[in-house]
PDB file of N, CA and C in Angstrom:
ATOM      1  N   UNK A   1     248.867 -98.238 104.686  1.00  0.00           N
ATOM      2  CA  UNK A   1     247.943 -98.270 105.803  1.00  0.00           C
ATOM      3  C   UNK A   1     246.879 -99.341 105.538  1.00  0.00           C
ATOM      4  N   UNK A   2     246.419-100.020 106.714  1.00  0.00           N
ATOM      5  CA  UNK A   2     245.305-100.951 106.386  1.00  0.00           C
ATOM      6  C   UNK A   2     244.020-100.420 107.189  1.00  0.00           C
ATOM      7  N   UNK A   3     242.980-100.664 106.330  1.00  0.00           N
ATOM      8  CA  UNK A   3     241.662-100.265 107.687  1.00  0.00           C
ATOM      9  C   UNK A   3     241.325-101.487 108.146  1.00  0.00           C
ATOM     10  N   UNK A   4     240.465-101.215 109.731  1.00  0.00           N
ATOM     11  CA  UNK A   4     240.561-102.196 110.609  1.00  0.00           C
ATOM     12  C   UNK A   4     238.854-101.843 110.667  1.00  0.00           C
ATOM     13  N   UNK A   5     238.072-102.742 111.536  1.00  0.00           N
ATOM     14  CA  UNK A   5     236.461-102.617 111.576  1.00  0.00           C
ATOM     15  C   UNK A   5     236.854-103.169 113.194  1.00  0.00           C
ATOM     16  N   UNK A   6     236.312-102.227 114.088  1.00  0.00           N
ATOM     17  CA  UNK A   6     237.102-102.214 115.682  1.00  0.00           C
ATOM     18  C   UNK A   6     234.809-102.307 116.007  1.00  0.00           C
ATOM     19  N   UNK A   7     234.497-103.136 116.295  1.00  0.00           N
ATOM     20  CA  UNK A   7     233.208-103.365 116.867  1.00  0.00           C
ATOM     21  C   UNK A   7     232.189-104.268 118.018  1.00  0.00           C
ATOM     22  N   UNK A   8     231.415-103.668 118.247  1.00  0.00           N
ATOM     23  CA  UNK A   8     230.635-104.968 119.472  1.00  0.00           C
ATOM     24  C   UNK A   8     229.794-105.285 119.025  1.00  0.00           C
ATOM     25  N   UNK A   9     228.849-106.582 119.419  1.00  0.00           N
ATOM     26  CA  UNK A   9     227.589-106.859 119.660  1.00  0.00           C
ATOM     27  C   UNK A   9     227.061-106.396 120.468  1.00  0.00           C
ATOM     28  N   UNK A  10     226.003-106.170 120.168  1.00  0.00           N
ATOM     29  CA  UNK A  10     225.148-105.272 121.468  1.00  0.00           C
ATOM     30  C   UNK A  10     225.015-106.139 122.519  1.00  0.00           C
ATOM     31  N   UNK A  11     224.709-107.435 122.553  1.00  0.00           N
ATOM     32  CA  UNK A  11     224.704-107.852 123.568  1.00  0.00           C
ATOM     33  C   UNK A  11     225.700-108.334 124.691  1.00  0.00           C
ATOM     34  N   UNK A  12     226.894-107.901 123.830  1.00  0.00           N
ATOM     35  CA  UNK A  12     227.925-107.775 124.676  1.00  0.00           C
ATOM     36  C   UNK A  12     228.331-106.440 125.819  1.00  0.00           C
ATOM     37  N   UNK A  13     227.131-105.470 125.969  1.00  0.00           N
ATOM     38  CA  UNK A  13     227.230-104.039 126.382  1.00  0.00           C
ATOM     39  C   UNK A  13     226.783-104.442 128.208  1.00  0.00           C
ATOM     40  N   UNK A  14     225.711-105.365 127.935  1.00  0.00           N
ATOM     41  CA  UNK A  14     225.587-105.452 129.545  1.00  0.00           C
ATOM     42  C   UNK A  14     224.380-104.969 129.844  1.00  0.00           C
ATOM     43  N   UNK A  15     224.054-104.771 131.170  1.00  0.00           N
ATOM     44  CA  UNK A  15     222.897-104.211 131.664  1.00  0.00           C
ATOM     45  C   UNK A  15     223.407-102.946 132.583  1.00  0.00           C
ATOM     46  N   UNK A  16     223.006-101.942 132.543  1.00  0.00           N
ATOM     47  CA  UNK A  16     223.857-100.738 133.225  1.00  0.00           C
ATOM     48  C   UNK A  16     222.544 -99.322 133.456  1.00  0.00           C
ATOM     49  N   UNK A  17     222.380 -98.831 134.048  1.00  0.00           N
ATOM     50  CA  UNK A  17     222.013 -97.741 134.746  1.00  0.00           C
ATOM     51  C   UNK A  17     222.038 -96.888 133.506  1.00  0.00           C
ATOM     52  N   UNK A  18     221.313 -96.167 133.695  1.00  0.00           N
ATOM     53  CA  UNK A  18     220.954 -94.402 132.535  1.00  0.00           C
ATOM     54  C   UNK A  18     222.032 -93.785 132.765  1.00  0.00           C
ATOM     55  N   UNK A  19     222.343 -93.895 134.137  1.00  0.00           N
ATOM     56  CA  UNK A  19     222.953 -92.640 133.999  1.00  0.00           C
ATOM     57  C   UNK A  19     224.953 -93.081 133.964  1.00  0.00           C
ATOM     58  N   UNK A  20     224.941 -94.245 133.732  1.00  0.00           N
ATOM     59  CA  UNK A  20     226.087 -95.385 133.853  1.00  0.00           C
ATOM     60  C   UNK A  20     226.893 -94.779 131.919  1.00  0.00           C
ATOM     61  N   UNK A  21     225.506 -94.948 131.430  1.00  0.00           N
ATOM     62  CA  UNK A  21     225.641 -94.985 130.181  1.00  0.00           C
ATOM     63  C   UNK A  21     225.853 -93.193 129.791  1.00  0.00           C
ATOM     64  N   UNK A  22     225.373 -92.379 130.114  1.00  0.00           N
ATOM     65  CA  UNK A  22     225.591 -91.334 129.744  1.00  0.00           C
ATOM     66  C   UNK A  22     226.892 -90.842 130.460  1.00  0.00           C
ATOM     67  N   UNK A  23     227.532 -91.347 131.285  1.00  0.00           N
ATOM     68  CA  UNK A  23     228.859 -90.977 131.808  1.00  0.00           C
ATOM     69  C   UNK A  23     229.932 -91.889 130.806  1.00  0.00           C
ATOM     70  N   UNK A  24     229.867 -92.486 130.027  1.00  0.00           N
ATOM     71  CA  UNK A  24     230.683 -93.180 129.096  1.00  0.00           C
ATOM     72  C   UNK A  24     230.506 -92.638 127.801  1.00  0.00           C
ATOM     73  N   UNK A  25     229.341 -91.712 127.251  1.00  0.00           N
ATOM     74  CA  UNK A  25     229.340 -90.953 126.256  1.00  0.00           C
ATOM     75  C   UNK A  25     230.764 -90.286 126.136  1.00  0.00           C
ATOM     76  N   UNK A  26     230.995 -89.232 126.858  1.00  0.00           N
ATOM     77  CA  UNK A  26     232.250 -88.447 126.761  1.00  0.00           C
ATOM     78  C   UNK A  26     233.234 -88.652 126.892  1.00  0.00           C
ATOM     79  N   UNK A  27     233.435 -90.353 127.373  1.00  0.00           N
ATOM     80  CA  UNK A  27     234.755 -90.726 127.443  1.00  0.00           C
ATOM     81  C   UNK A  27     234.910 -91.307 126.012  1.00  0.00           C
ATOM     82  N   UNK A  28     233.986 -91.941 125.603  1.00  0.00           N
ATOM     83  CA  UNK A  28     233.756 -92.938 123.821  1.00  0.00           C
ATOM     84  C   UNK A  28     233.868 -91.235 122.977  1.00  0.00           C
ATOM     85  N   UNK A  29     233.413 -90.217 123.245  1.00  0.00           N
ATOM     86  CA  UNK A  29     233.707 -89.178 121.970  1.00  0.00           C
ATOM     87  C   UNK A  29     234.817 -88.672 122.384  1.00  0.00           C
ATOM     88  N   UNK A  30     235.913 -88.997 123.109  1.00  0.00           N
ATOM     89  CA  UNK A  30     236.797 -88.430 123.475  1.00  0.00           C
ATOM     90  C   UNK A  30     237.927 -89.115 122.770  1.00  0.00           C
ATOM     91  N   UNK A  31     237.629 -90.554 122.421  1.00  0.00           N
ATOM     92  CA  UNK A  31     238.434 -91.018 121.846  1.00  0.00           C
ATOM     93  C   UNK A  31     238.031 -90.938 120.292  1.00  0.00           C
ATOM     94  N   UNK A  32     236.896 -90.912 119.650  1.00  0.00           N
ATOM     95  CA  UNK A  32     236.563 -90.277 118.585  1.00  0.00           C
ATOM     96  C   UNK A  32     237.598 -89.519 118.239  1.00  0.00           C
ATOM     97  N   UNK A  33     237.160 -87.943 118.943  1.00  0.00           N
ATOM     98  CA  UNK A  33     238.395 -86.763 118.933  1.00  0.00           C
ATOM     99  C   UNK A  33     239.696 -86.618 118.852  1.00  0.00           C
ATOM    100  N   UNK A  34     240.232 -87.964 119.729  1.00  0.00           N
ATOM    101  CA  UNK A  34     241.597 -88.149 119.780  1.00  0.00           C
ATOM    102  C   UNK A  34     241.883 -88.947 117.659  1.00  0.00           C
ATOM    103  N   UNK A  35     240.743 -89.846 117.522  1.00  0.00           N
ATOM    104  CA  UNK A  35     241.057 -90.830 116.598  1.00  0.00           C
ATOM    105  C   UNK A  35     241.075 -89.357 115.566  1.00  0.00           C
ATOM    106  N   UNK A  36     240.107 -88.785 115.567  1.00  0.00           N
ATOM    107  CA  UNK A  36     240.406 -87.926 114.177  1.00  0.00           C
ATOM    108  C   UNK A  36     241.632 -86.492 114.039  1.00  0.00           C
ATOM    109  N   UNK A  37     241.897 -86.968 115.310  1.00  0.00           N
ATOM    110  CA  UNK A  37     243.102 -85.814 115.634  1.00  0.00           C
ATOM    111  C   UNK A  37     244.359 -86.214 115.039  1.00  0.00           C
ATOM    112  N   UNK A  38     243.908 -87.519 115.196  1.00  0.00           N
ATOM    113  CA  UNK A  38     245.676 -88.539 114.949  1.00  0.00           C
ATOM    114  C   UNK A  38     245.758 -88.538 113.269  1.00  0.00           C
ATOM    115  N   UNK A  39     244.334 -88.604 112.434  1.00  0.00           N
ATOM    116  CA  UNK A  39     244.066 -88.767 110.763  1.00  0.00           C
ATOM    117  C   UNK A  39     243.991 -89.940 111.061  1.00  0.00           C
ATOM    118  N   UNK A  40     243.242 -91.041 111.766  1.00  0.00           N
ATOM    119  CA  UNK A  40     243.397 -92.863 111.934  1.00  0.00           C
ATOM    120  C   UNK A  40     241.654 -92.718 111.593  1.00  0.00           C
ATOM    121  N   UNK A  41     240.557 -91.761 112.128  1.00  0.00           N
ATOM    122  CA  UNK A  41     239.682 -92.051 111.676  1.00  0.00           C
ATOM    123  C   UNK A  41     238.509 -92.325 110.353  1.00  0.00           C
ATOM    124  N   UNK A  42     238.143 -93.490 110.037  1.00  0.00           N
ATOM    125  CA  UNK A  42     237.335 -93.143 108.863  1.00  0.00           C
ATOM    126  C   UNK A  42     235.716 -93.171 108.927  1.00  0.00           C
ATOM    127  N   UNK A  43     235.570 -94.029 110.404  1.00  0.00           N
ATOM    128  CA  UNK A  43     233.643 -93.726 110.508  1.00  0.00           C
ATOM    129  C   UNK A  43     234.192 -94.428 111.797  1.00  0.00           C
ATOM    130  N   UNK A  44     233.250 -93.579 113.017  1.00  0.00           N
ATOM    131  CA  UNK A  44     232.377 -94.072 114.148  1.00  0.00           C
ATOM    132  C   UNK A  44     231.086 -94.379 114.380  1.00  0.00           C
ATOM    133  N   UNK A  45     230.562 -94.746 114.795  1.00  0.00           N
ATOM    134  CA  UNK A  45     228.841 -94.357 114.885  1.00  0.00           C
ATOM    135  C   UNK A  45     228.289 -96.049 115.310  1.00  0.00           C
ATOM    136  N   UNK A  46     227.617 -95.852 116.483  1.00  0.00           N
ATOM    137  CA  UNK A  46     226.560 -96.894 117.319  1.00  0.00           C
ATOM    138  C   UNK A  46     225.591 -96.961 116.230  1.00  0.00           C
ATOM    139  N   UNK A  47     224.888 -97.753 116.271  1.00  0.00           N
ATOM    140  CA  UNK A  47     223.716 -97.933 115.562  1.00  0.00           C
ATOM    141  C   UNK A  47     222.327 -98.097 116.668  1.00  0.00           C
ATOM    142  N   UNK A  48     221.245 -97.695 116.030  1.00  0.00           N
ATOM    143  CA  UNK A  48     220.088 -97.852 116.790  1.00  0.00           C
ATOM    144  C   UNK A  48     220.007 -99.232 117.586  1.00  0.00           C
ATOM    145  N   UNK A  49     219.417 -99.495 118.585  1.00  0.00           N
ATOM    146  CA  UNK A  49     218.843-100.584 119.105  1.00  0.00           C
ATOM    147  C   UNK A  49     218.065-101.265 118.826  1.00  0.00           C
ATOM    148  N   UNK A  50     216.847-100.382 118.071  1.00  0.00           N
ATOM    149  CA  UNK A  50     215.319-101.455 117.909  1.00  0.00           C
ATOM    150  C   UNK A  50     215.672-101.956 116.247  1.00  0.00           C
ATOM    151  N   UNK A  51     216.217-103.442 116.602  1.00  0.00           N
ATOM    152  CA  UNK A  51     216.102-103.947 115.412  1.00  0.00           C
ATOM    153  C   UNK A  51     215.213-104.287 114.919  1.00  0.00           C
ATOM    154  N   UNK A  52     213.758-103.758 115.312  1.00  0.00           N
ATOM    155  CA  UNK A  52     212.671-104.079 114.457  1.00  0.00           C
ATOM    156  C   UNK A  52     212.927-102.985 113.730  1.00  0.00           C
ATOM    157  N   UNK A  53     213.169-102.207 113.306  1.00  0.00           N
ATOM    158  CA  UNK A  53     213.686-100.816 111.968  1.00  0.00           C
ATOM    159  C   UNK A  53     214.582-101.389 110.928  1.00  0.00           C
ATOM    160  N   UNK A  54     215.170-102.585 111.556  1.00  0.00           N
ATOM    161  CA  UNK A  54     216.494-103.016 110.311  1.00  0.00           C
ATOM    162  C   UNK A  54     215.816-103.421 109.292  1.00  0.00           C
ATOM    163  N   UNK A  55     216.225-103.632 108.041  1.00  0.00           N
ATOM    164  CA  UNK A  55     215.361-104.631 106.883  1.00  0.00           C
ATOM    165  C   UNK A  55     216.741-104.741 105.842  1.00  0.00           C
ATOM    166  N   UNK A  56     216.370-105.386 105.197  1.00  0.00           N
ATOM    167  CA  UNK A  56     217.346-106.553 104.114  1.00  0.00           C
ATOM    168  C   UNK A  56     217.461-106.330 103.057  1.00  0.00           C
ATOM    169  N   UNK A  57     218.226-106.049 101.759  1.00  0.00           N
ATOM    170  CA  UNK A  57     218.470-106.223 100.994  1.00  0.00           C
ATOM    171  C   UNK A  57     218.666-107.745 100.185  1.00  0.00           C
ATOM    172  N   UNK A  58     218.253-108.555  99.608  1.00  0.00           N
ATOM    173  CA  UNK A  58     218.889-109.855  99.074  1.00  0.00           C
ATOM    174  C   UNK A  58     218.665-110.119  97.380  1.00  0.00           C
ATOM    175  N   UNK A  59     219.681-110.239  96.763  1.00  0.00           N
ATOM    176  CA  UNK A  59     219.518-110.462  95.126  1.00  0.00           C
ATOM    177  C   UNK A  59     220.408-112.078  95.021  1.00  0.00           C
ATOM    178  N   UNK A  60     220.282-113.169  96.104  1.00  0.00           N
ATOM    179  CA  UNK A  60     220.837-114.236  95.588  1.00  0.00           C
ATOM    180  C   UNK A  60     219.829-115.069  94.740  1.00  0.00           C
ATOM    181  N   UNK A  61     218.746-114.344  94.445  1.00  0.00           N
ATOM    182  CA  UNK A  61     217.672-115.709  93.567  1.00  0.00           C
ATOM    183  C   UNK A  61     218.143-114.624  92.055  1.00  0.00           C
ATOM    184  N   UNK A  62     218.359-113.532  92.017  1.00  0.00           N
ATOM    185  CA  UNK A  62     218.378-112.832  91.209  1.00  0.00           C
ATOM    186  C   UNK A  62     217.193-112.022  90.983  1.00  0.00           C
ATOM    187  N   UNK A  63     216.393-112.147  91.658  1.00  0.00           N
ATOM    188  CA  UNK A  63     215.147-110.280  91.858  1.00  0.00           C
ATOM    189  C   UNK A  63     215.440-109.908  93.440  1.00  0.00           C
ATOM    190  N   UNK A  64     215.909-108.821  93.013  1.00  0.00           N
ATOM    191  CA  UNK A  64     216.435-107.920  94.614  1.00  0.00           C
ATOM    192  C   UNK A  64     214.833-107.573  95.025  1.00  0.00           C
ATOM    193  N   UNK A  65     214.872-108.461  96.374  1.00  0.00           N
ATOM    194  CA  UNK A  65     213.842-107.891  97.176  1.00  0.00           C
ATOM    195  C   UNK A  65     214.275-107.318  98.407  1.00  0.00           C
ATOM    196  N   UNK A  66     213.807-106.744  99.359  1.00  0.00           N
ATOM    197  CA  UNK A  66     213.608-106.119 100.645  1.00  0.00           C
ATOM    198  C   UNK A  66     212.887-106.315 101.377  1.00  0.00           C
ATOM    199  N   UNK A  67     213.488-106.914 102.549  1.00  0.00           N
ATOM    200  CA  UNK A  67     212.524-107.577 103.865  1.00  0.00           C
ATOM    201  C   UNK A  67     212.836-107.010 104.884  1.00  0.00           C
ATOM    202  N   UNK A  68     211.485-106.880 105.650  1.00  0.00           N
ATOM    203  CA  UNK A  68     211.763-105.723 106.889  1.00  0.00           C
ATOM    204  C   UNK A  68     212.296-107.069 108.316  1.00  0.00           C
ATOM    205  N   UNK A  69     212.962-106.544 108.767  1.00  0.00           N
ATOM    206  CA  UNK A  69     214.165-107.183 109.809  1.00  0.00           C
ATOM    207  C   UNK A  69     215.248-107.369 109.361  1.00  0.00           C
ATOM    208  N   UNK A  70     216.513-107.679 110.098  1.00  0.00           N
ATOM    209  CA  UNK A  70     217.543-108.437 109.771  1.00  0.00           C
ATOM    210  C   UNK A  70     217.455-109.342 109.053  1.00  0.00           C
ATOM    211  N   UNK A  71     218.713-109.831 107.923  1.00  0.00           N
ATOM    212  CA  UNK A  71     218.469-110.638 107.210  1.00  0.00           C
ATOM    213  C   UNK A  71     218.509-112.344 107.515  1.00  0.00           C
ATOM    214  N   UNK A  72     219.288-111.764 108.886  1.00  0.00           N
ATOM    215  CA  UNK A  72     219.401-114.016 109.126  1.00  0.00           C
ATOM    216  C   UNK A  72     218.559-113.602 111.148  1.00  0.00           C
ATOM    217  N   UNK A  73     218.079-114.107 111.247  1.00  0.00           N
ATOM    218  CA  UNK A  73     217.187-114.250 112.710  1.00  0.00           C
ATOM    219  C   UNK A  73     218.761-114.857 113.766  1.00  0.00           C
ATOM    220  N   UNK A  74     219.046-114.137 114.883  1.00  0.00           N
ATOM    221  CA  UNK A  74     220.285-114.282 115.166  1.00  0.00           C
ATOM    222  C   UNK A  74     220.228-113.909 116.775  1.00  0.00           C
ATOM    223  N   UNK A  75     220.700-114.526 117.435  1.00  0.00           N
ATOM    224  CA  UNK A  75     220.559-113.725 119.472  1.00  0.00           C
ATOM    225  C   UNK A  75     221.091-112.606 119.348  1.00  0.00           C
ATOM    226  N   UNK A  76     222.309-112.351 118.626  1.00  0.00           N
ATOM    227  CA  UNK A  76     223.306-111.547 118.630  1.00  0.00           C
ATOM    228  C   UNK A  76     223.443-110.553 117.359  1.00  0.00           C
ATOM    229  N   UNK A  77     223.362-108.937 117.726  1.00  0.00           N
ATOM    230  CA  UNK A  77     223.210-107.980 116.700  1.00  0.00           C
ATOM    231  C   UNK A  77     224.241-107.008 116.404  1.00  0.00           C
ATOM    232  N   UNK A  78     224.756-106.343 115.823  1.00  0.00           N
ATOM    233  CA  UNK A  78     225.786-105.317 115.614  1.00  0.00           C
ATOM    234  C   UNK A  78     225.667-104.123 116.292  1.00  0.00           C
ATOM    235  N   UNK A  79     226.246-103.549 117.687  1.00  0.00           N
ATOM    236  CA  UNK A  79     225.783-102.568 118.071  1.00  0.00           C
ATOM    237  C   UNK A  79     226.528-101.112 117.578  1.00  0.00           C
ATOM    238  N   UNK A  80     227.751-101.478 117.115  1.00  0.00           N
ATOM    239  CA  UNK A  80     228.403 -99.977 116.711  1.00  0.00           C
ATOM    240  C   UNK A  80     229.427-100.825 116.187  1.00  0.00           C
ATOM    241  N   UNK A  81     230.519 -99.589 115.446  1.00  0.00           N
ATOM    242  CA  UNK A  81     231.494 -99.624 114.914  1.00  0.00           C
ATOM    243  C   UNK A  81     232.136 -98.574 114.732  1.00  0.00           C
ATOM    244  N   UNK A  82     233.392 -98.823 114.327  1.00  0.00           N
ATOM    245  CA  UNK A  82     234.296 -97.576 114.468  1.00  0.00           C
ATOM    246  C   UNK A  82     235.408 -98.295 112.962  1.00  0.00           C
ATOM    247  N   UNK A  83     235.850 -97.259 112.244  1.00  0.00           N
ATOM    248  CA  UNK A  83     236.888 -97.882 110.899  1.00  0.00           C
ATOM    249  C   UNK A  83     238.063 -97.109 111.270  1.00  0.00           C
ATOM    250  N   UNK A  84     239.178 -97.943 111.689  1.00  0.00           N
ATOM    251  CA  UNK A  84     240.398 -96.706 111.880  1.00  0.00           C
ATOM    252  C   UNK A  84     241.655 -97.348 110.313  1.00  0.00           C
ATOM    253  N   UNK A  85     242.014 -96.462 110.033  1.00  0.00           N
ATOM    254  CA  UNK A  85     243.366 -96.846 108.999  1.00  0.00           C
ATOM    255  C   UNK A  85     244.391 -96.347 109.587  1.00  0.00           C
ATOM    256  N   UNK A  86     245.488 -97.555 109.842  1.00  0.00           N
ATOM    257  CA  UNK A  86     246.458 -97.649 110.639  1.00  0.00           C
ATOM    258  C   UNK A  86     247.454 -98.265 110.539  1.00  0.00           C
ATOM    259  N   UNK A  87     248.531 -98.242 110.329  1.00  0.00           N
ATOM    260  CA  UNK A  87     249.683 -98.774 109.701  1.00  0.00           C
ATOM    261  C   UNK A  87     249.550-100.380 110.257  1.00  0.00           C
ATOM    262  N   UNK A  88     249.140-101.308 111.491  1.00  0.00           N
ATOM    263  CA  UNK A  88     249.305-102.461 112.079  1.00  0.00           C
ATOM    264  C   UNK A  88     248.707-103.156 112.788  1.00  0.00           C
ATOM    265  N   UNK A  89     248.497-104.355 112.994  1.00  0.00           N
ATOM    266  CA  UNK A  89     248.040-104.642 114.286  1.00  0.00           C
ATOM    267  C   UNK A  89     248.171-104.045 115.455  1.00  0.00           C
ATOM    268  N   UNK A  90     249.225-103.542 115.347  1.00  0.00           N
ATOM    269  CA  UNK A  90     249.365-102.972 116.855  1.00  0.00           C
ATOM    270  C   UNK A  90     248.737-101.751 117.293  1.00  0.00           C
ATOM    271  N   UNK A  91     249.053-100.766 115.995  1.00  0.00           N
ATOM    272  CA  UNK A  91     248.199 -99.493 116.281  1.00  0.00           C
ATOM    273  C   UNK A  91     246.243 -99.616 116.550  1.00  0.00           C
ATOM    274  N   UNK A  92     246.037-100.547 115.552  1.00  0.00           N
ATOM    275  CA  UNK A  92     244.500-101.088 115.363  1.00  0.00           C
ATOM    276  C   UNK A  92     244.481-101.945 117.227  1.00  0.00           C
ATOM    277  N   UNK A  93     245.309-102.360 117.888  1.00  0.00           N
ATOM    278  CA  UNK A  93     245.004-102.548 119.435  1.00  0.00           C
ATOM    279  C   UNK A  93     245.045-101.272 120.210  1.00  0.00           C
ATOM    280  N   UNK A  94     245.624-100.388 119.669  1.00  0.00           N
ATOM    281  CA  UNK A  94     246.078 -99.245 120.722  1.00  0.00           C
ATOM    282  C   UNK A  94     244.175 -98.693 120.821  1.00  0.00           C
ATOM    283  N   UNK A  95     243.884 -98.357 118.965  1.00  0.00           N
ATOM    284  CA  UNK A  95     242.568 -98.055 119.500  1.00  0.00           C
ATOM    285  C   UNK A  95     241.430 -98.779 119.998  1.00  0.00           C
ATOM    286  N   UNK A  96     241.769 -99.799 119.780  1.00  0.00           N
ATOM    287  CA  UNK A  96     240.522-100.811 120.078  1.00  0.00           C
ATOM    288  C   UNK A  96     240.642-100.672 121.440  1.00  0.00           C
ATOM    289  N   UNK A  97     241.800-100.774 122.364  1.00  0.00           N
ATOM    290  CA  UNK A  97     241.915-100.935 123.758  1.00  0.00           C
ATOM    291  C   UNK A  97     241.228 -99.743 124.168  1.00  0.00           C
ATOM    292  N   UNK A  98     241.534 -98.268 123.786  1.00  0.00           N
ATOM    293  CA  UNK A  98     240.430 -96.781 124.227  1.00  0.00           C
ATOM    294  C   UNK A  98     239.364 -97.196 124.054  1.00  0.00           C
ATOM    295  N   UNK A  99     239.102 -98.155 123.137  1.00  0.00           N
ATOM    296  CA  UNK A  99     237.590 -97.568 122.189  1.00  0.00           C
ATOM    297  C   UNK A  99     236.781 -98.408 123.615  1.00  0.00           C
ATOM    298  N   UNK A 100     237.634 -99.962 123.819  1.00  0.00           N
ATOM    299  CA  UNK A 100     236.726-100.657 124.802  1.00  0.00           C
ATOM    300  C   UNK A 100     236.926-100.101 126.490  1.00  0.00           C
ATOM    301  N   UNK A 101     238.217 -99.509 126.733  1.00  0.00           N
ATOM    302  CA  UNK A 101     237.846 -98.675 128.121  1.00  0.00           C
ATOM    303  C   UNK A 101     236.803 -97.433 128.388  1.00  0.00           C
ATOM    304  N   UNK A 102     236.971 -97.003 127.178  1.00  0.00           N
ATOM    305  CA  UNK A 102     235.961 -95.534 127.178  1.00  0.00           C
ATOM    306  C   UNK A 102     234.440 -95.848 127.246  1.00  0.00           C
ATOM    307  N   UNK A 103     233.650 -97.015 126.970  1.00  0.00           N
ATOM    308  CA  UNK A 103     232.567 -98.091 126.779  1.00  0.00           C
ATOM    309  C   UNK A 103     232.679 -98.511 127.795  1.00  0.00           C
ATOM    310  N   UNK A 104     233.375 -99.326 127.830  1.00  0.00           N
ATOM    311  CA  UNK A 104     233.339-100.140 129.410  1.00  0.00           C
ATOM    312  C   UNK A 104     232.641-101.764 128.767  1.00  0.00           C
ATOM    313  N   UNK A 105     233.065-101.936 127.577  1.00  0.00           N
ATOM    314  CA  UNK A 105     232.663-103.515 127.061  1.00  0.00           C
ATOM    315  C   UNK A 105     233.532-103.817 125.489  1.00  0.00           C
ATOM    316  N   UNK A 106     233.413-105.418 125.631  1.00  0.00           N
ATOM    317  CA  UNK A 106     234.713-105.512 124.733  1.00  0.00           C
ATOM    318  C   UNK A 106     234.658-105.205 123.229  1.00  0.00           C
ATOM    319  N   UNK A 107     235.456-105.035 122.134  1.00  0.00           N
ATOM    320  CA  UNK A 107     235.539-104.490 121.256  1.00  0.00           C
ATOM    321  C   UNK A 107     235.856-105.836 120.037  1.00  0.00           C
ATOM    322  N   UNK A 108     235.692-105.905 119.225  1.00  0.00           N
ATOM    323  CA  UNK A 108     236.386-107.194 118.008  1.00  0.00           C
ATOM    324  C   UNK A 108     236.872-106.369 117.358  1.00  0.00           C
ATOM    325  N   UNK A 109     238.207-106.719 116.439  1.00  0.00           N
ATOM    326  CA  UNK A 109     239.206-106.402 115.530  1.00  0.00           C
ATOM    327  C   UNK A 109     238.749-107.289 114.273  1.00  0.00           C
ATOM    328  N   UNK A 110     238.644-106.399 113.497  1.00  0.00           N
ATOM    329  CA  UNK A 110     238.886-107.479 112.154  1.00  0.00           C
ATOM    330  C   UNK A 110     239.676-106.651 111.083  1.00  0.00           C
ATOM    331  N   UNK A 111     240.537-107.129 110.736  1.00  0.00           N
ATOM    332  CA  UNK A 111     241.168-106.301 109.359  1.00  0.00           C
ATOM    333  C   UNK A 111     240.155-106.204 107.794  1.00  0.00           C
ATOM    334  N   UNK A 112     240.446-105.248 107.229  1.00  0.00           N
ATOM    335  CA  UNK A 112     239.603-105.325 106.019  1.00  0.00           C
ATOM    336  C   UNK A 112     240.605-106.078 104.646  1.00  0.00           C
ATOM    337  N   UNK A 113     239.807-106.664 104.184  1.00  0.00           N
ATOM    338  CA  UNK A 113     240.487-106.902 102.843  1.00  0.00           C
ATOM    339  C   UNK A 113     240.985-105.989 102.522  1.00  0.00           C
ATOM    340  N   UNK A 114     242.101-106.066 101.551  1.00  0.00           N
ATOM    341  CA  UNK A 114     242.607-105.115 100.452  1.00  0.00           C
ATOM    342  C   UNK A 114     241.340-104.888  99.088  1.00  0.00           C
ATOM    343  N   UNK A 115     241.202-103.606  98.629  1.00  0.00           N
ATOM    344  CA  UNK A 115     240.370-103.449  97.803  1.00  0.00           C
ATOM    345  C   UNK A 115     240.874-103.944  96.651  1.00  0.00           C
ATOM    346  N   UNK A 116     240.461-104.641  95.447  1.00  0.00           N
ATOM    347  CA  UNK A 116     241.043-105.196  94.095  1.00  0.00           C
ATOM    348  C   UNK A 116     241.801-103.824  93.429  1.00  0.00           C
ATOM    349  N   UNK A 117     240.403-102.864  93.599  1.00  0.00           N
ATOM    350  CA  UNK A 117     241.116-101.723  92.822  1.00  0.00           C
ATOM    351  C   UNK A 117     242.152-100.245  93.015  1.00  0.00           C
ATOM    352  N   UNK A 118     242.669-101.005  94.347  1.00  0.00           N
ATOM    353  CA  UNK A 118     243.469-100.072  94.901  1.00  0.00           C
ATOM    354  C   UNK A 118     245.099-101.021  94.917  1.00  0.00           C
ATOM    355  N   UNK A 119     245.103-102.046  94.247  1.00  0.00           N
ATOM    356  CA  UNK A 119     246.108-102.594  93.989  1.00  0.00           C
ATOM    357  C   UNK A 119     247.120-103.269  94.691  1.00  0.00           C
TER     358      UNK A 119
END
């Protein structure tokens, strides 16, 4: 099985109504439900909006400091993600295609590396 990282940018979500957005809740945990029904799920979860809360980790000078914001200043932010492990490309489209109808905005695929220590 390979895991896949199935995600949007937030600013790819749009501009939409309150109540637009709370009618797409139950269709997005529906496929949740379905994903952990199947054993394909390994994490869902949106992330907050106010990226003034994000802050940074960085040890490339070699003293790990912590800076409050994102670490690179960017238009474009990470709004959610979902990890499914799934035998293929193809299965990793089947969910990506729910994950982005149940939302109602588009989704990116990326495969994960193989871990070194899983061989």
């Amino acid at each position: 099985m390979t895991e896949y990282a199935i995600f949007f940018n937030q600013q790819w979500v749009g501009d939409h109504t309150e109540e637009w957005f709370h009618s797409r809740g139950p269709l997005a945990m529906a496929v949740v439900h379905e994903m952990e029904a199947a054993g394909v799920l390994v994490f869902a979860g949106g992330l907050e909006e106010e990226i003034e809360t994000a802050f940074s980790a960085d040890a490339t000078s070699g003293t790990l400091t912590f800076t409050d914001g994102p670490y690179a200043e960017t238009k474009e932010y990470l709004g959610g993600l979902t990890i499914v492990d799934v035998p293929d490309d193809a299965a990793a489209k089947v969910w990506a295609g729910k994950i982005a109808e149940a939302c109602g905005w588009p989704q990116e695929v990326r495969r994960f590396k193989p871990r070194p220590d899983r061989g």
